[in-house]
Protein backbone atom coordinates (compact mmCIF):
# COMPACT_ATOMS: atom_id res chain seq x y z
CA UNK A 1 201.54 6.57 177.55
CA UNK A 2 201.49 6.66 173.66
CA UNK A 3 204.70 7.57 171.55
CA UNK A 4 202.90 10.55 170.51
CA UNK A 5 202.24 11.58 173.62
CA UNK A 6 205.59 11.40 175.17
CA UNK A 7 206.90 12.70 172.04
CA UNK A 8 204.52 15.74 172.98
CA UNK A 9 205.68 15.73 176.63
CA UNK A 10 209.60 16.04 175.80
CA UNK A 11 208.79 18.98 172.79
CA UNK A 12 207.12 20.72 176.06
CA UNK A 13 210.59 20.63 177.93
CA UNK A 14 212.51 21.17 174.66
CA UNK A 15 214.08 20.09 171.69
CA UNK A 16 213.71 16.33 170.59
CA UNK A 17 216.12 14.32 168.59
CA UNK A 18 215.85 11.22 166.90
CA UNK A 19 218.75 9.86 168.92
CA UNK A 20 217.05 10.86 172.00
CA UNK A 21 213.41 9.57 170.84
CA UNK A 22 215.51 6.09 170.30
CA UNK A 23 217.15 6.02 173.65
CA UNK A 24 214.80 7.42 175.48
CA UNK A 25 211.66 6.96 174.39
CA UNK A 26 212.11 3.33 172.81
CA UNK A 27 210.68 5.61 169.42
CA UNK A 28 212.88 4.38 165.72
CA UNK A 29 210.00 6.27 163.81
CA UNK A 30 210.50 9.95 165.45
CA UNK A 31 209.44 11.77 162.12
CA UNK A 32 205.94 9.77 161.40
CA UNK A 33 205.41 11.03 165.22
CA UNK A 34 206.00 14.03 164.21
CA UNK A 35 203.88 14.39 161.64
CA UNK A 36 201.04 12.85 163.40
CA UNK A 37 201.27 15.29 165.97
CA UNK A 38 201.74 18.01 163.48
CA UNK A 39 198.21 16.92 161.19
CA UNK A 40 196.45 17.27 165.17
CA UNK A 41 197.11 21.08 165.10
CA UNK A 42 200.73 21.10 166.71
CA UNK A 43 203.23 23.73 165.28
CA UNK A 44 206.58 21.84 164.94
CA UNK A 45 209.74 22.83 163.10
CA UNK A 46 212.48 20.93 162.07
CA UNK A 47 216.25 22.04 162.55
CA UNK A 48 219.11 20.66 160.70
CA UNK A 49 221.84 20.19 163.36
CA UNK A 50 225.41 18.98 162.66
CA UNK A 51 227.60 17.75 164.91
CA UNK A 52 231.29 16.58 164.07
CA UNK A 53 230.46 16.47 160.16
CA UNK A 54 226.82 14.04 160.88
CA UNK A 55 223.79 16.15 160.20
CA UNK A 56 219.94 15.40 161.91
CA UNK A 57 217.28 16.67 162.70
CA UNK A 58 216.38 18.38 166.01
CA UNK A 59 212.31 18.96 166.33
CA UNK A 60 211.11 22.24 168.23
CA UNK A 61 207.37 22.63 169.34
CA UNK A 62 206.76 26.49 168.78
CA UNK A 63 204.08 29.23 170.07
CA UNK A 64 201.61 28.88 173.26
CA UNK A 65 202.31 25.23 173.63
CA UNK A 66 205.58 24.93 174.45
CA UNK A 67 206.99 25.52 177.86
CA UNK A 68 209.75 26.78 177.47
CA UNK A 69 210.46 30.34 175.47
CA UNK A 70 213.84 29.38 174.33
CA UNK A 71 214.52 25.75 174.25
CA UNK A 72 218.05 25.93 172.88
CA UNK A 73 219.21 25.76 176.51
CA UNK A 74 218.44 21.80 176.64
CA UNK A 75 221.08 20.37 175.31
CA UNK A 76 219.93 17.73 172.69
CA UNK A 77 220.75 14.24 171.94
């Protein structure tokens, strides 16, 4: 399985982080994925999250493709 592709897989089931790409996924370069993915057609957004005063980013695949309709309920990270 690709990076991109499992990237893919987990913004199916919800929200991704970079913290869970890393630990995870084995992925340090979550945004390039993200990017790739997004210049194939996918419809990503980025979140700013904070969490006890660090900020990141929290990536949410949006419309038909993504299994869930509200993936706020998977807890991130």
């Amino acid at each position: 399985m690709t990076q991109n592709e499992w990237v893919l897989n987990e913004l199916k089931k919800g929200p991704v982080t970079p913290i869970q790409a890393l630990s995870q996924g084995g992925i340090m370069r979550l945004a390039a994925r993200i990017q790739e993915l997004r210049e194939s057609g996918h419809e990503i957004t980025t979140h700013k999250v904070e969490v006890n005063g660090k900020s990141f980013a929290q990536y949410v695949l949006e419309g038909k493709q993504n299994a869930k309709s509200s993936p706020s309920h998977r807890p991130f990270g």
